[in-house]
Protein backbone atom coordinates (compact mmCIF):
# COMPACT_ATOMS: atom_id res chain seq x y z
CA UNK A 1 8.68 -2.28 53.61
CA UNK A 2 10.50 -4.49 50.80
CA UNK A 3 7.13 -5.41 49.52
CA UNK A 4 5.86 -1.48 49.25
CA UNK A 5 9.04 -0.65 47.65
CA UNK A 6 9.00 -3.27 45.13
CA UNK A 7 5.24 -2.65 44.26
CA UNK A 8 6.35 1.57 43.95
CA UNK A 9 9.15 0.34 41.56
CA UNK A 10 6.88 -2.28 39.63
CA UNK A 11 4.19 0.85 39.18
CA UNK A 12 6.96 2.89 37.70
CA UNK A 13 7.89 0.84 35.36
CA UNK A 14 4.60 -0.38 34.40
CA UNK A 15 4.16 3.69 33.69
CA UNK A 16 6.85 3.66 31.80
CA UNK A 17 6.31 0.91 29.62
CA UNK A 18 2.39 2.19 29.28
CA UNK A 19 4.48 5.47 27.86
CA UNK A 20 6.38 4.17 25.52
CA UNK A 21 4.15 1.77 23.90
CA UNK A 22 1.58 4.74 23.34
CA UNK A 23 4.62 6.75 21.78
CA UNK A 24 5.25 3.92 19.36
CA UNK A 25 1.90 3.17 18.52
CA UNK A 26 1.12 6.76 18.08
CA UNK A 27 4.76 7.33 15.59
CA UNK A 28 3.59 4.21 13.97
CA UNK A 29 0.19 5.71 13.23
CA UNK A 30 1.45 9.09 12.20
CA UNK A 31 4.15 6.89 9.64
CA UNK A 32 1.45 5.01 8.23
CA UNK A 33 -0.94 8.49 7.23
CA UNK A 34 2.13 9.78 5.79
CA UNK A 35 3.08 6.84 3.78
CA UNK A 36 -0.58 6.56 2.90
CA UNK A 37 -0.77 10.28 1.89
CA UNK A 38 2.71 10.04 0.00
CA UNK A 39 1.31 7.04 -1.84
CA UNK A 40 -1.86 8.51 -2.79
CA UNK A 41 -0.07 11.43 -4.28
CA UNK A 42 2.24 9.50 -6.42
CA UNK A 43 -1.23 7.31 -8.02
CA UNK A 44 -2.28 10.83 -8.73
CA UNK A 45 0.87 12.14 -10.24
CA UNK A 46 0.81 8.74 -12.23
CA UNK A 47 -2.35 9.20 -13.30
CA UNK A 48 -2.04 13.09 -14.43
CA UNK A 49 0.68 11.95 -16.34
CA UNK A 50 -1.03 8.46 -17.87
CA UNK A 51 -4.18 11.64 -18.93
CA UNK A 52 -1.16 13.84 -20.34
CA UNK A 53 0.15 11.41 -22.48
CA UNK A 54 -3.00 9.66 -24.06
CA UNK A 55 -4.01 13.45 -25.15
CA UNK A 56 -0.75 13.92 -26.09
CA UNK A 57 -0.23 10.68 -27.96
CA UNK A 58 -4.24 9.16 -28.99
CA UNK A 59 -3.81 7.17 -31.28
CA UNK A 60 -1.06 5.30 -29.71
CA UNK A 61 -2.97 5.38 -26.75
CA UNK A 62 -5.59 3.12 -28.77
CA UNK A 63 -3.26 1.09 -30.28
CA UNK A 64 -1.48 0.17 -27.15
CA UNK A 65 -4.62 0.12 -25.17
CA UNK A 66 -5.76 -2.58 -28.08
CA UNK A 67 -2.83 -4.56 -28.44
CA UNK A 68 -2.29 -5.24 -24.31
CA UNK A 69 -6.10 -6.11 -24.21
CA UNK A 70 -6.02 -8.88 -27.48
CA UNK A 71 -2.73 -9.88 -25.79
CA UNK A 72 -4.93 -10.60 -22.36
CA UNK A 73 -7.79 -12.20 -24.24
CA UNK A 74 -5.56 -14.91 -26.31
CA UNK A 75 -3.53 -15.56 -23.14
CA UNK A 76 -7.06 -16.23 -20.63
CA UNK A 77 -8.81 -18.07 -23.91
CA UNK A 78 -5.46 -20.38 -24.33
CA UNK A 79 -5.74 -20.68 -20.15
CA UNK A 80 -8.81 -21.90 -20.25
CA UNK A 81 -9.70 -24.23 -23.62
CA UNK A 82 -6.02 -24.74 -23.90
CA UNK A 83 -5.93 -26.87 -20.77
CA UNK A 84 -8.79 -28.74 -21.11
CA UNK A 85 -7.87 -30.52 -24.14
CA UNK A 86 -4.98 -32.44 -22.40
């Protein structure tokens, strides 16, 4: 009798732990597509506006665009033969 009872008890609770594990894994899904979706609609809001103002503003566009990417070059050519010499 104690042994039928205990097993009855052990099922329910294995139930209920079954439940709410599926519950959190499921909320934990549905958080990450929405933080997923929210993130992917900020990139494209970034890059609307990044589009907006390079036709707004070329030419500084170009000239920060060419400044950043000498900038990049000087520091990975210094990185790399600057090093060896020592």
């Amino acid at each position: 009798m104690a042994q039928a009872a205990f097993a009855s008890a052990a099922e329910a609770e294995t139930v209920r732990l079954k439940t709410a594990v599926a519950d959190a894994l499921e909320d934990g899904v549905h958080a990450a597509r929405r933080a997923m979706k929210h993130g992917l609609d900020v990139a494209e809001d970034i890059m609307d506006d990044a589009a907006h103002e390079v036709k707004r503003h070329p030419l500084q566009a170009i000239g920060a665009t060419t400044i950043v990417s000498f900038t990049a070059g000087v520091l990975v050519g210094w990185l790399l033969f600057g090093l060896r010499k020592r």
